[in-house]
C-alpha atoms as a PDB file:
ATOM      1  CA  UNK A   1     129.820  91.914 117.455  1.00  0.00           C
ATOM      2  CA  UNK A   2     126.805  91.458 115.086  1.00  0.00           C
ATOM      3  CA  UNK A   3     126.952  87.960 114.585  1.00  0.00           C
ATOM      4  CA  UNK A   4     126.161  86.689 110.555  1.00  0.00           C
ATOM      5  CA  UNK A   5     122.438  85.911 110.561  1.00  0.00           C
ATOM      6  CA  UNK A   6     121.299  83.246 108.435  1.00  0.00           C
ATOM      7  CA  UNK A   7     118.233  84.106 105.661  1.00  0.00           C
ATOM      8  CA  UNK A   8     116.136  82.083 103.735  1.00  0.00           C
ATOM      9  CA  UNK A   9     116.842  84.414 100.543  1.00  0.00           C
ATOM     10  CA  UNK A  10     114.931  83.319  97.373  1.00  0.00           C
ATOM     11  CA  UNK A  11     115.860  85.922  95.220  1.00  0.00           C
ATOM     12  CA  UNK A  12     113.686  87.867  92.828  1.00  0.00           C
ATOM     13  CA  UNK A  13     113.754  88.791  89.469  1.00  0.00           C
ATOM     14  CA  UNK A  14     113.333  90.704  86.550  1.00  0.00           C
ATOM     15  CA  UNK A  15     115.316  88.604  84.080  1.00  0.00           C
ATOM     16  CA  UNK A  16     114.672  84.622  84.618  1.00  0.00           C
ATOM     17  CA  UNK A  17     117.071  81.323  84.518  1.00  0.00           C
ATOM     18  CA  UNK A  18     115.671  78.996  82.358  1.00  0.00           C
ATOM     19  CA  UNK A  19     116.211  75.503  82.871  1.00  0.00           C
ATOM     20  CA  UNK A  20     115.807  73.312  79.845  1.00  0.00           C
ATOM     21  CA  UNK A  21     116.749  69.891  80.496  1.00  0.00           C
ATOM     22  CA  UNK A  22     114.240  67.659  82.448  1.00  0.00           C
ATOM     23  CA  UNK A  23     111.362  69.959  82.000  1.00  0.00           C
ATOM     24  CA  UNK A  24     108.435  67.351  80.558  1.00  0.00           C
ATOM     25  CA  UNK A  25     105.191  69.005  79.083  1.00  0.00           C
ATOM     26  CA  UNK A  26     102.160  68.002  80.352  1.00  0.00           C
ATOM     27  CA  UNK A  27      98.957  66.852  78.828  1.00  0.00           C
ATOM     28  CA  UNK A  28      97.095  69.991  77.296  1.00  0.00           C
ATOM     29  CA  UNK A  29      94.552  69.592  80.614  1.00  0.00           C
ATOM     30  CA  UNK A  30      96.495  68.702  83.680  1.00  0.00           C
ATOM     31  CA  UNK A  31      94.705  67.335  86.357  1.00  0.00           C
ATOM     32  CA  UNK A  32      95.184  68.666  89.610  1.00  0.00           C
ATOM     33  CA  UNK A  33      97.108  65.997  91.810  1.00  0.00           C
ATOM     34  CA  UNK A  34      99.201  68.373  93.930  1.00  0.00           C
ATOM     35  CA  UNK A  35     101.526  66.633  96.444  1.00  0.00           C
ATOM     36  CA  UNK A  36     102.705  69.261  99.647  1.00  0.00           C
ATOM     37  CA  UNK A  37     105.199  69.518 101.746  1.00  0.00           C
ATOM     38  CA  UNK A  38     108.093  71.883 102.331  1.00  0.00           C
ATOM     39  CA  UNK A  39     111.389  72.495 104.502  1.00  0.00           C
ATOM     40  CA  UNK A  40     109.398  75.712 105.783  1.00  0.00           C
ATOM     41  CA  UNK A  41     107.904  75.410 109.476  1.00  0.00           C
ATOM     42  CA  UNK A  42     104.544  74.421 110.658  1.00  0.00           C
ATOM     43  CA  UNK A  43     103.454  75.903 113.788  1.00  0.00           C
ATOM     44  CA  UNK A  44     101.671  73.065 115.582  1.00  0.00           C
ATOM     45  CA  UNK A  45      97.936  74.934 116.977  1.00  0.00           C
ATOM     46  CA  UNK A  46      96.447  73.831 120.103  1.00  0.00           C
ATOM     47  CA  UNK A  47      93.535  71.284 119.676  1.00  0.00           C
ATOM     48  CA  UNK A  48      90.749  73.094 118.191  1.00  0.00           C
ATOM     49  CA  UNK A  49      92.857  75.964 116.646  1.00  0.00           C
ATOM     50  CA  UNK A  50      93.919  76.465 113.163  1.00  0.00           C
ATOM     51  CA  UNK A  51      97.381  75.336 112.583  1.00  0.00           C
ATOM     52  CA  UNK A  52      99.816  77.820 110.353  1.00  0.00           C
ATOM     53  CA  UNK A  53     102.610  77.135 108.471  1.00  0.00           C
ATOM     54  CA  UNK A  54     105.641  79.718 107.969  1.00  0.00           C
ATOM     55  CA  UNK A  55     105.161  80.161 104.391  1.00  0.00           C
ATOM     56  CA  UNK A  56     107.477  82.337 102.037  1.00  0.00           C
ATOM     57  CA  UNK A  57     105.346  84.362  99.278  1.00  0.00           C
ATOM     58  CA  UNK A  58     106.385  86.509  96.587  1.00  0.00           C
ATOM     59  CA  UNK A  59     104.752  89.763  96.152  1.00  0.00           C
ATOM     60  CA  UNK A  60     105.574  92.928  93.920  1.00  0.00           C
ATOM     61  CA  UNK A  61     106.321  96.458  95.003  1.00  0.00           C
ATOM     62  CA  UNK A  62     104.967 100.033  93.691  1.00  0.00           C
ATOM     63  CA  UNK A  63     107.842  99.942  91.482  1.00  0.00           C
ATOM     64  CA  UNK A  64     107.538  96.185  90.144  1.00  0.00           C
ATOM     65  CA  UNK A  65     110.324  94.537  92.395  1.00  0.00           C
ATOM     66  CA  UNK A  66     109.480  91.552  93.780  1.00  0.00           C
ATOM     67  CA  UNK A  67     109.773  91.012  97.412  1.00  0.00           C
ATOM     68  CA  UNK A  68     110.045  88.042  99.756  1.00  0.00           C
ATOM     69  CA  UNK A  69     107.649  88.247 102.806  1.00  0.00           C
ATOM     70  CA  UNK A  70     107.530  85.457 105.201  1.00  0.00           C
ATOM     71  CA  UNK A  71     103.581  84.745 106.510  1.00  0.00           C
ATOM     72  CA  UNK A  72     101.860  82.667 108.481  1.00  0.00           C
ATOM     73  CA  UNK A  73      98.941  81.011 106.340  1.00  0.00           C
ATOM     74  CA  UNK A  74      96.415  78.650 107.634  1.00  0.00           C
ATOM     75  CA  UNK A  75      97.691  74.929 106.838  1.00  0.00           C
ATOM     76  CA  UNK A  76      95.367  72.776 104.385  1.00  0.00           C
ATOM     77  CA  UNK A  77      95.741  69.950 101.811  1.00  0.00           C
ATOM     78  CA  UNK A  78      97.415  71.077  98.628  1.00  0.00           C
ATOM     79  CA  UNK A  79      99.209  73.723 100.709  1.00  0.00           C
ATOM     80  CA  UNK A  80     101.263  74.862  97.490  1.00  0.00           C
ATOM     81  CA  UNK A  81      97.684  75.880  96.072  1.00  0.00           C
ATOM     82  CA  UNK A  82      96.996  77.442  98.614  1.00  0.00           C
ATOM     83  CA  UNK A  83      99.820  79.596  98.966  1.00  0.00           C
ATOM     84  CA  UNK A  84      99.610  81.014  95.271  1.00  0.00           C
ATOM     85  CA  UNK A  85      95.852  82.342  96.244  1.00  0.00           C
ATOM     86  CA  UNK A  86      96.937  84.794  98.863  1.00  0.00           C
ATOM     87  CA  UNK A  87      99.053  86.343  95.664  1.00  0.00           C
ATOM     88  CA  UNK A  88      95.442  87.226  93.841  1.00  0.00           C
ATOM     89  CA  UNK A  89      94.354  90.490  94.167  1.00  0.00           C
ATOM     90  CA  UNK A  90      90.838  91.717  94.607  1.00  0.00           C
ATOM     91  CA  UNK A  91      90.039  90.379  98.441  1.00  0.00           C
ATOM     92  CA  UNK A  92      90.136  92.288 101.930  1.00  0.00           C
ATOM     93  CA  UNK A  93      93.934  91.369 102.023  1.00  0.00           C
ATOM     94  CA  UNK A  94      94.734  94.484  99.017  1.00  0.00           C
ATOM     95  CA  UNK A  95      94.413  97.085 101.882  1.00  0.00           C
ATOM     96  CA  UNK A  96      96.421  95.070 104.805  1.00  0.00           C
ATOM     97  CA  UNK A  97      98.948  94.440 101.544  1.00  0.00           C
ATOM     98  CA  UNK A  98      99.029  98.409 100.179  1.00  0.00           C
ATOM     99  CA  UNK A  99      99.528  99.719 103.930  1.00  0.00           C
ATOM    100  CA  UNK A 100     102.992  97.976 104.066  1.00  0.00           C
ATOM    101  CA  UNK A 101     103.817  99.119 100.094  1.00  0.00           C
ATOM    102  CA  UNK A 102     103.362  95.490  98.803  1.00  0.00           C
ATOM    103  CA  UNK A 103     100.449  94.226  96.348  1.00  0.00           C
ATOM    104  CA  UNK A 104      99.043  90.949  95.485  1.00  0.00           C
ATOM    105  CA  UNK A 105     100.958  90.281  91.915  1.00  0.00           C
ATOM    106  CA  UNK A 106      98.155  87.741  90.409  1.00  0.00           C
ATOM    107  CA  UNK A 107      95.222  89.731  88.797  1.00  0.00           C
ATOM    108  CA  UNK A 108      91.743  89.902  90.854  1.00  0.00           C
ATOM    109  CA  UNK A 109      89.781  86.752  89.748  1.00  0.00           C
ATOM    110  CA  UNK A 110      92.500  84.569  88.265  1.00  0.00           C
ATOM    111  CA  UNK A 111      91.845  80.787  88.730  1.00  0.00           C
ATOM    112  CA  UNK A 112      94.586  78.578  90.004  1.00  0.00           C
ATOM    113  CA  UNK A 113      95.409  74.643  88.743  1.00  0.00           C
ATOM    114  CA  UNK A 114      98.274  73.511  90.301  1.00  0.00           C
ATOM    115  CA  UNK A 115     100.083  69.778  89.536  1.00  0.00           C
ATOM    116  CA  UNK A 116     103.444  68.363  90.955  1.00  0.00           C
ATOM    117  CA  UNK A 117     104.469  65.171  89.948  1.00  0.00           C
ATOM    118  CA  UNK A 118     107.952  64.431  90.305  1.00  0.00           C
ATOM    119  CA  UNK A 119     109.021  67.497  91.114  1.00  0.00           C
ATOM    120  CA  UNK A 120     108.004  69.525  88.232  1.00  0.00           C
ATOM    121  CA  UNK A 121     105.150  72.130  89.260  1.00  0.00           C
ATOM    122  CA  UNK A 122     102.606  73.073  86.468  1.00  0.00           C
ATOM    123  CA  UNK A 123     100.989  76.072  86.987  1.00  0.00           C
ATOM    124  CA  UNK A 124      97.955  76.895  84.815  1.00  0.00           C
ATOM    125  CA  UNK A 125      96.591  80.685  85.403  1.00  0.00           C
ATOM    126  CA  UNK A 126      92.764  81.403  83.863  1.00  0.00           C
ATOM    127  CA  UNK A 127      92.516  85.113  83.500  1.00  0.00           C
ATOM    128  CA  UNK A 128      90.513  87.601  82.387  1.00  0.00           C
ATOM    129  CA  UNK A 129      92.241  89.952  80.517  1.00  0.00           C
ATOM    130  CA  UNK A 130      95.619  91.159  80.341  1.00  0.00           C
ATOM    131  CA  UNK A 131      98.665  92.782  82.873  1.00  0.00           C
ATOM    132  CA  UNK A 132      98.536  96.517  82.747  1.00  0.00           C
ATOM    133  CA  UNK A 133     101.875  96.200  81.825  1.00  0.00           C
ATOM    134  CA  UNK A 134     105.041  93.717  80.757  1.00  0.00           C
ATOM    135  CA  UNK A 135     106.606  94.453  84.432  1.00  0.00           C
ATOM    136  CA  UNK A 136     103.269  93.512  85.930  1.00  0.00           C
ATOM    137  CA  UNK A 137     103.299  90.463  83.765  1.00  0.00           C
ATOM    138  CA  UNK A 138     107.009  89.623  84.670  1.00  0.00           C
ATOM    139  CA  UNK A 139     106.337  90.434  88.136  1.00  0.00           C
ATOM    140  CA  UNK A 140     103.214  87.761  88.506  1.00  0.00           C
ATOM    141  CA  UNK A 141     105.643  84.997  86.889  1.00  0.00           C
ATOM    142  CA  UNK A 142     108.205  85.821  89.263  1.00  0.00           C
ATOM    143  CA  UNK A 143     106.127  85.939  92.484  1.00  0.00           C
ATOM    144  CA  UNK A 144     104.288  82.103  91.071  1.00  0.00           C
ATOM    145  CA  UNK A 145     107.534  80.589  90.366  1.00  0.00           C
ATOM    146  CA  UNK A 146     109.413  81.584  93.793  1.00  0.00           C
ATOM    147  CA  UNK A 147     106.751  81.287  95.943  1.00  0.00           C
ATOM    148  CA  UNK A 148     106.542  77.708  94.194  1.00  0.00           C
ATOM    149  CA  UNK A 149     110.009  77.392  94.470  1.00  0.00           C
ATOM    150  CA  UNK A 150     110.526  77.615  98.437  1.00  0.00           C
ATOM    151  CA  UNK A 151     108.585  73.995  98.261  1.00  0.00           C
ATOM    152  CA  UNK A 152     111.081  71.202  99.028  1.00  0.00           C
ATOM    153  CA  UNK A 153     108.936  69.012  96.528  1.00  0.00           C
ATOM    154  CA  UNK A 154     109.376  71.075  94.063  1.00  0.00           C
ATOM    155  CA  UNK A 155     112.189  71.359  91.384  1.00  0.00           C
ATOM    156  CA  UNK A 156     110.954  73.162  88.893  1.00  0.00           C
ATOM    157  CA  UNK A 157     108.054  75.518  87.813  1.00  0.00           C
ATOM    158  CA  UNK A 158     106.241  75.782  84.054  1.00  0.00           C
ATOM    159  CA  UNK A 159     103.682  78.634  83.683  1.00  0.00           C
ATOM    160  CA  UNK A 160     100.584  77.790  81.598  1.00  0.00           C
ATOM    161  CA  UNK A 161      98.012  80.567  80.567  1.00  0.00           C
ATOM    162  CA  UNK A 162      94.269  79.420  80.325  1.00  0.00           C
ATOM    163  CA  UNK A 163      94.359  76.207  79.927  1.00  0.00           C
ATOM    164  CA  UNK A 164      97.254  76.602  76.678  1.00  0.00           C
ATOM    165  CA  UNK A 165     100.790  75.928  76.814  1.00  0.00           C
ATOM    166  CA  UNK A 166     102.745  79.024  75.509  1.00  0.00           C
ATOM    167  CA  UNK A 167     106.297  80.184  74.697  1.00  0.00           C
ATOM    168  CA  UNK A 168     105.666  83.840  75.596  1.00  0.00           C
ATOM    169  CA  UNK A 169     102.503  85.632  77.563  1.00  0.00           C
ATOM    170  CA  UNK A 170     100.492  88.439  75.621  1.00  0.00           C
ATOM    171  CA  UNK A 171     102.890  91.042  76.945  1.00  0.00           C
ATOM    172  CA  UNK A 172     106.089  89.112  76.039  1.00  0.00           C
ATOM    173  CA  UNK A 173     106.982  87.118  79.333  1.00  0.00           C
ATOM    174  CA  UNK A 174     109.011  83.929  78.267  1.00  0.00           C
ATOM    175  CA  UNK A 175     107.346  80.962  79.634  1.00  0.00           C
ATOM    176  CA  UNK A 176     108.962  79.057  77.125  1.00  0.00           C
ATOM    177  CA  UNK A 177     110.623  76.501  79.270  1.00  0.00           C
ATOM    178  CA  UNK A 178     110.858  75.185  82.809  1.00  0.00           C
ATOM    179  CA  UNK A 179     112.337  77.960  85.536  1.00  0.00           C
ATOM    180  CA  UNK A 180     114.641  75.765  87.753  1.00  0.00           C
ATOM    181  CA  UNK A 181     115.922  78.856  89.605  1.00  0.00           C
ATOM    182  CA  UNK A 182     114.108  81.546  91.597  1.00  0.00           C
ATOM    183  CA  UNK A 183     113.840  84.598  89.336  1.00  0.00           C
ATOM    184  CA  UNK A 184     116.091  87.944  90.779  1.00  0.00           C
ATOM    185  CA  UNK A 185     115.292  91.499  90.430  1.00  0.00           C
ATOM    186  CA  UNK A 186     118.720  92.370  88.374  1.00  0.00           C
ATOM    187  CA  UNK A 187     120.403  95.543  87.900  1.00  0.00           C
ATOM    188  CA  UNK A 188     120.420  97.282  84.828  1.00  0.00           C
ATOM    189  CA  UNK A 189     117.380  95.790  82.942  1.00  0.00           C
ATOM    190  CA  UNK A 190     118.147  93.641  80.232  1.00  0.00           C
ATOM    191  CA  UNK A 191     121.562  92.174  81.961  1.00  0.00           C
ATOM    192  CA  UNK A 192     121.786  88.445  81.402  1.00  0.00           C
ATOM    193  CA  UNK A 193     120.032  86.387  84.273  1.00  0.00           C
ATOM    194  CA  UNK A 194     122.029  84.401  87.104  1.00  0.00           C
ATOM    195  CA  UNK A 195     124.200  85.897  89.661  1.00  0.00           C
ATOM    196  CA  UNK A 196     127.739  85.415  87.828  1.00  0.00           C
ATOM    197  CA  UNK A 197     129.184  89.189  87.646  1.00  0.00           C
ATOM    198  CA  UNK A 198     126.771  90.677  90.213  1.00  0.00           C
ATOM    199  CA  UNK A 199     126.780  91.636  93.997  1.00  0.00           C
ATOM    200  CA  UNK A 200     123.300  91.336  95.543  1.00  0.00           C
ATOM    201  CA  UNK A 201     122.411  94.658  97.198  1.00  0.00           C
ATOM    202  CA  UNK A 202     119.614  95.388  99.427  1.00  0.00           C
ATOM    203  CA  UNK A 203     117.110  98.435  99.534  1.00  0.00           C
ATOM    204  CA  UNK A 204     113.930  99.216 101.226  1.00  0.00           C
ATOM    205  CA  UNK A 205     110.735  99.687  98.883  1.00  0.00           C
ATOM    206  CA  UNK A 206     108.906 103.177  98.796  1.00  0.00           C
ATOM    207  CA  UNK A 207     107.033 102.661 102.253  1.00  0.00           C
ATOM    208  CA  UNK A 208     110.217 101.645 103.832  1.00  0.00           C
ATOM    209  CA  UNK A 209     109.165  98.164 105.273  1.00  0.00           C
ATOM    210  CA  UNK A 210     110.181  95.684 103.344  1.00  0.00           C
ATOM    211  CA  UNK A 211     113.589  94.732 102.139  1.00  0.00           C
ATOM    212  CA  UNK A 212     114.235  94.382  98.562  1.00  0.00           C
ATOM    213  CA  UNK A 213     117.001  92.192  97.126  1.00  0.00           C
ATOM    214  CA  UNK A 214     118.697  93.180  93.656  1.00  0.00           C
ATOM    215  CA  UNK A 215     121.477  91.854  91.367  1.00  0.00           C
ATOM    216  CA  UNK A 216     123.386  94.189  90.088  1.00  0.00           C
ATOM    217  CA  UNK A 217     126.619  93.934  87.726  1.00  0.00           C
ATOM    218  CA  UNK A 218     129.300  95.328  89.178  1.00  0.00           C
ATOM    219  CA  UNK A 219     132.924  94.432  88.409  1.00  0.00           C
ATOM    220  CA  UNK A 220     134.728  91.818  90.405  1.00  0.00           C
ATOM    221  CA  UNK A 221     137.017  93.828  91.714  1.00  0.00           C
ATOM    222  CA  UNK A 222     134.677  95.527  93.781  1.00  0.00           C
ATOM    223  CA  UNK A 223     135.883  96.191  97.385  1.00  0.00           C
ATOM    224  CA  UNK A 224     133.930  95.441 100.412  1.00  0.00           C
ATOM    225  CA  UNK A 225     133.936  99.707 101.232  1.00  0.00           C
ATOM    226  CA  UNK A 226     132.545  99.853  97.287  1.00  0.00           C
ATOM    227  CA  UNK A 227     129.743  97.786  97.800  1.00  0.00           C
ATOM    228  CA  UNK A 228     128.549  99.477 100.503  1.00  0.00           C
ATOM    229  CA  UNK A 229     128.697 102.402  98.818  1.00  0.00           C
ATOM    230  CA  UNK A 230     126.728 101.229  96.175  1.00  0.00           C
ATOM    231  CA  UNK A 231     124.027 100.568  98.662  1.00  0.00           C
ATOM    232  CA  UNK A 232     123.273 104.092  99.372  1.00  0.00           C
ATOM    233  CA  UNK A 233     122.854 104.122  95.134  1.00  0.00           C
ATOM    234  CA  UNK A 234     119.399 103.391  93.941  1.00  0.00           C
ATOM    235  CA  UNK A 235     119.218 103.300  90.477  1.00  0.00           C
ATOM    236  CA  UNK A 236     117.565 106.618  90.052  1.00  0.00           C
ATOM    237  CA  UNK A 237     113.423 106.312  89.527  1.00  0.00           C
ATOM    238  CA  UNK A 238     113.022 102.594  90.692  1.00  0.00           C
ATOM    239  CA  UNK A 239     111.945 103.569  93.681  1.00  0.00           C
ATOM    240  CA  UNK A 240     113.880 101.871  95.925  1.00  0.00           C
ATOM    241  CA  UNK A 241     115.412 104.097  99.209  1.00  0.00           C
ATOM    242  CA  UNK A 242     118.765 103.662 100.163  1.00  0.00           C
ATOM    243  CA  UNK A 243     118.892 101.696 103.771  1.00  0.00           C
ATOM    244  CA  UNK A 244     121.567 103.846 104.877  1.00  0.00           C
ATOM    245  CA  UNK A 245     121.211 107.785 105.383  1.00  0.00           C
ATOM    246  CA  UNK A 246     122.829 109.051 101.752  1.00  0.00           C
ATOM    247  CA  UNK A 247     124.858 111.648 103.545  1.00  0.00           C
ATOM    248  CA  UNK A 248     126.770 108.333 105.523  1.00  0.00           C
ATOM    249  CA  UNK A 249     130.754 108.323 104.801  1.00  0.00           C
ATOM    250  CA  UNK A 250     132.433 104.547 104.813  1.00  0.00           C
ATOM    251  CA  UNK A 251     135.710 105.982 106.451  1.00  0.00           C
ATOM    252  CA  UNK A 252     137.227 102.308 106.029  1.00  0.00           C
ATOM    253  CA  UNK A 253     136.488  98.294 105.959  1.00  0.00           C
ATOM    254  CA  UNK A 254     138.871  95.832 107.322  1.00  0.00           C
ATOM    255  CA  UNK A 255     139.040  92.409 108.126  1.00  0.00           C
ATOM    256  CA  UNK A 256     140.698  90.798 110.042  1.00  0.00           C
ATOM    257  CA  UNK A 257     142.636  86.849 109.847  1.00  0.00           C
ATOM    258  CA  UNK A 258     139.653  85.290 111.112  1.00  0.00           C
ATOM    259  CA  UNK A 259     136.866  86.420 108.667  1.00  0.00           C
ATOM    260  CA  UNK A 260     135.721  89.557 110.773  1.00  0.00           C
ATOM    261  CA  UNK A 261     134.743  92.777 108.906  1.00  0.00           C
ATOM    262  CA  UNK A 262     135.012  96.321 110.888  1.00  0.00           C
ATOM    263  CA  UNK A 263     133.026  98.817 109.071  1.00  0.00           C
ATOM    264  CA  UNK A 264     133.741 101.926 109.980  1.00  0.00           C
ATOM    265  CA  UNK A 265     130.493 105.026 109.116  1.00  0.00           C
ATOM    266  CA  UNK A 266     130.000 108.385 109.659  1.00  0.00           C
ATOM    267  CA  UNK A 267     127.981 109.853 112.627  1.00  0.00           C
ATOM    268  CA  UNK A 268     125.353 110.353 110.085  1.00  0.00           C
ATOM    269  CA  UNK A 269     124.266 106.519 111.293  1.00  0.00           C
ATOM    270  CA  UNK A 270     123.607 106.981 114.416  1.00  0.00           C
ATOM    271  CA  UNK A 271     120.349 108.773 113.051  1.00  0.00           C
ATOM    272  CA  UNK A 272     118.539 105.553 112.155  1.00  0.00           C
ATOM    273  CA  UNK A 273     118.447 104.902 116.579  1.00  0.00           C
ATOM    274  CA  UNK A 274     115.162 106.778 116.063  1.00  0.00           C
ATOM    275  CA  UNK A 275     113.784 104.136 113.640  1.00  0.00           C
ATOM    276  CA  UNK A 276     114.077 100.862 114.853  1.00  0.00           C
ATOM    277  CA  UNK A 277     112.505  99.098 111.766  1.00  0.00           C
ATOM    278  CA  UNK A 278     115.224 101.128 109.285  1.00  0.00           C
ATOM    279  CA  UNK A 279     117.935 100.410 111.549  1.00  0.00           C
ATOM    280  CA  UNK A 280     117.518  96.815 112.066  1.00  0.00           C
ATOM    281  CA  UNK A 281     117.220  96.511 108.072  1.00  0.00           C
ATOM    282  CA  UNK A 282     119.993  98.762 107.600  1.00  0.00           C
ATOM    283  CA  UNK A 283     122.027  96.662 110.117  1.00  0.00           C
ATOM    284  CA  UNK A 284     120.913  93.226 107.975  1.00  0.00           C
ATOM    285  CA  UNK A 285     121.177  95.012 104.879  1.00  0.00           C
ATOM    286  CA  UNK A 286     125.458  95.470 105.496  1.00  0.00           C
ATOM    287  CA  UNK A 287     125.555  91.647 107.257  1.00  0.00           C
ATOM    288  CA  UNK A 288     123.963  90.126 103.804  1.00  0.00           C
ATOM    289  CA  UNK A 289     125.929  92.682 101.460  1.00  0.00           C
ATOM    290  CA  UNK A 290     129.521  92.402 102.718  1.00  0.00           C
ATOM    291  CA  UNK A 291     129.192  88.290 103.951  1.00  0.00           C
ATOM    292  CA  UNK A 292     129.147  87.699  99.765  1.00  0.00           C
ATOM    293  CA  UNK A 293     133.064  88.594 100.078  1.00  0.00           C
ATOM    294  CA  UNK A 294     134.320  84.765 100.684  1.00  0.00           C
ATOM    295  CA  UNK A 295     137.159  85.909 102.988  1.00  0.00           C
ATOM    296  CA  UNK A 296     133.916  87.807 105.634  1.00  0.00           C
ATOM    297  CA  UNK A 297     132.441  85.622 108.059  1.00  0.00           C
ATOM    298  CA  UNK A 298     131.165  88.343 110.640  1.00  0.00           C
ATOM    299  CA  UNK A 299     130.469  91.644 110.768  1.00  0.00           C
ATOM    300  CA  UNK A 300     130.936  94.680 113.325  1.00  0.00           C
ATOM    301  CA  UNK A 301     130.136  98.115 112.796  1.00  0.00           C
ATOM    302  CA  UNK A 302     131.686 101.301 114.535  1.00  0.00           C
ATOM    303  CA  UNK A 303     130.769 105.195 114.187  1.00  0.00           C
ATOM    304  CA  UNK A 304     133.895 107.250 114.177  1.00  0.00           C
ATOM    305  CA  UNK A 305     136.424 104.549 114.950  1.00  0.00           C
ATOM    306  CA  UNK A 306     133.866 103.668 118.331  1.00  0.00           C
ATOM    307  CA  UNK A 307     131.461 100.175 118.781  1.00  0.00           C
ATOM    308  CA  UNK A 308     128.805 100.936 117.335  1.00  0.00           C
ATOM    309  CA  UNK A 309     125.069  99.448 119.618  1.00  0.00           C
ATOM    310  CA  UNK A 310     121.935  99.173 118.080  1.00  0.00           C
ATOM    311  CA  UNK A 311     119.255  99.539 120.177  1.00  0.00           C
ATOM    312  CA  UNK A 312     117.226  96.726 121.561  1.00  0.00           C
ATOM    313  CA  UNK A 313     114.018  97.643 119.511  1.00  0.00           C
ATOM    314  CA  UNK A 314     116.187  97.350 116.697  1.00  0.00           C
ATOM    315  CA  UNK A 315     118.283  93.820 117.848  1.00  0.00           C
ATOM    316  CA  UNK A 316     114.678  92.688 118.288  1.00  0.00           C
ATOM    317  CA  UNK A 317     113.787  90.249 115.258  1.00  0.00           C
ATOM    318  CA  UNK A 318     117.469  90.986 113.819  1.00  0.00           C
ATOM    319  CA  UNK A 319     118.269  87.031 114.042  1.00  0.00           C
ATOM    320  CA  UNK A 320     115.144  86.103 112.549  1.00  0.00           C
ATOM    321  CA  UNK A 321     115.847  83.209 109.261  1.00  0.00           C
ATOM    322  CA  UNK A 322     113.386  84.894 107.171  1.00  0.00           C
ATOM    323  CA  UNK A 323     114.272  88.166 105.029  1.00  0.00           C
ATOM    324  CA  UNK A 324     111.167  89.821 105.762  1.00  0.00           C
ATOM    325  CA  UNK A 325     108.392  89.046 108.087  1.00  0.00           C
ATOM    326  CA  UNK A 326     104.390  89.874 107.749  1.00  0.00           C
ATOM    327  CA  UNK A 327     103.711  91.656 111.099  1.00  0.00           C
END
């Protein structure tokens, strides 16, 4: 049986929550007093060695979708600041980024001030220039205020833009008020933010390495067999790639009186065995999908009506607490 994994899921965005109460303006100049700390894991270094810290950052994909990646970053005072500068572009780290399908969100150059005070994290960008594009633009708010977000001091994120407090950015991003929620990719565009009316679905980006998490709408009387089905249904030209091989069948789902979910798939499956990395996200992928039905707990998987093995390249990592891991 393939046990329910627990995962530190921020999820991403396209549309934002905005929290307006409790969200205090700063002075037009903050000063940078930046107070760390975080429920994420430090790795204690022998003496002499650097000492890393499990560290959740937000980057965006070829097609704009954000994407949580779990790294190891060297631990430093103001470890928050630190965090946002592996999300600027223009060093070494674009090409070890690119070869996995990700890229740095924050434009090359950008200039980081970062203040938390009582739990509300002001975040003042100095750029030069503009996004390409509003999805770029989006996309560099999102990955700031979740990466931001995965701090256990911190509540709530505002977005300044060279030194000036704005309701919008040049390319209409609403930085209006204080983002108390991580940001989601959602499904269609332009659907209201939050995850009330939605199933969160989960794809693999263009370079299939990474998983991607997205909100869609879908009607609440969507079965457990629907869902999965709606897995294998990118919304066509995003980008993303279906973790399951698109010719798959769900024959059935049941569950049984004590929370356990049989899927039953197609041979067609079996075909990830030669791919560990798409198999073990595949695997995840239908653990996180049909665990949002309140009456799943676990979930098995059989081909054909027989128990279904993944191999042990693919079991390898399948337990691990982050969604995706920097390797």
């Amino acid at each position: 049986m393939l046990r329910r994994w627990g995962v530190v899921l921020i999820a991403l965005l396209v549309s934002a929550v905005w929290g307006l109460s409790g969200c205090g303006k700063q002075p037009e100049t903050p000063e940078p007093t930046e107070q760390t700390g975080s429920g994420q894991s430090e790795v204690v270094a022998p003496a002499g060695e650097t000492k890393l810290r499990d560290t959740v950052l937000y980057y965006r994909d070829a097609s704009g979708y954000v994407v949580p990646v779990m790294r190891q970053i060297p631990w430093e005072e103001g470890i928050g600041r630190a965090a946002l500068r592996f999300l600027i572009a223009g060093s070494e780290e674009d090409v070890k980024l690119a070869a996995r399908g990700i890229y740095a969100p924050l434009p090359a150059g950008t200039q980081i001030d970062l203040d938390i005070e009582d739990g509300l994290a002001t975040v003042d960008l100095t750029v030069s220039g503009e996004c390409e594009s509003a999805a770029e633009e989006s996309a560099m708010v999102t990955a700031v205020v979740n990466t931001l977000i995965e701090f256990n001091t911190v509540d709530e994120v505002e977005i300044w833009l060279n030194g000036k407090d704005l309701e919008k950015l040049p390319l209409g991003t609403d930085v209006s008020a204080c983002f108390t929620e991580p940001i989601h990719n959602i499904e269609p565009a332009g659907a209201p933010a939050g995850r009330d009316g939605k199933f969160e679905l989960y794809f693999t980006n263009q370079s299939g390495t990474f998983l991607v998490p997205v909100l869609r709408v879908l009607d609440a009387a969507t079965t457990p067999a629907e869902a999965v089905e709606e897995m294998m249904a990118p919304v066509e030209g995003s980008g993303l790639i279906s973790l399951l091989p698109p010719v798959t069948k769900v024959h059935s789902v049941t569950i049984s009186e004590d929370g356990v979910a049989t899927i039953d798939l197609s041979g067609e499956f079996e075909s990830l065995s030669e791919l560990p990395g798409m198999e073990r996200m595949a695997v995840r992928g239908l653990i996180l999908t049909l665990t949002q039905f309140k009456n799943i707990e676990d979930v098995q998987i059989t081909i054909n009506g027989k128990p279904y093995e993944p191999t042990a390249a693919t079991m390898a990592g399948l337990g691990s607490q982050y969604l995706n891991v920097f390797e």
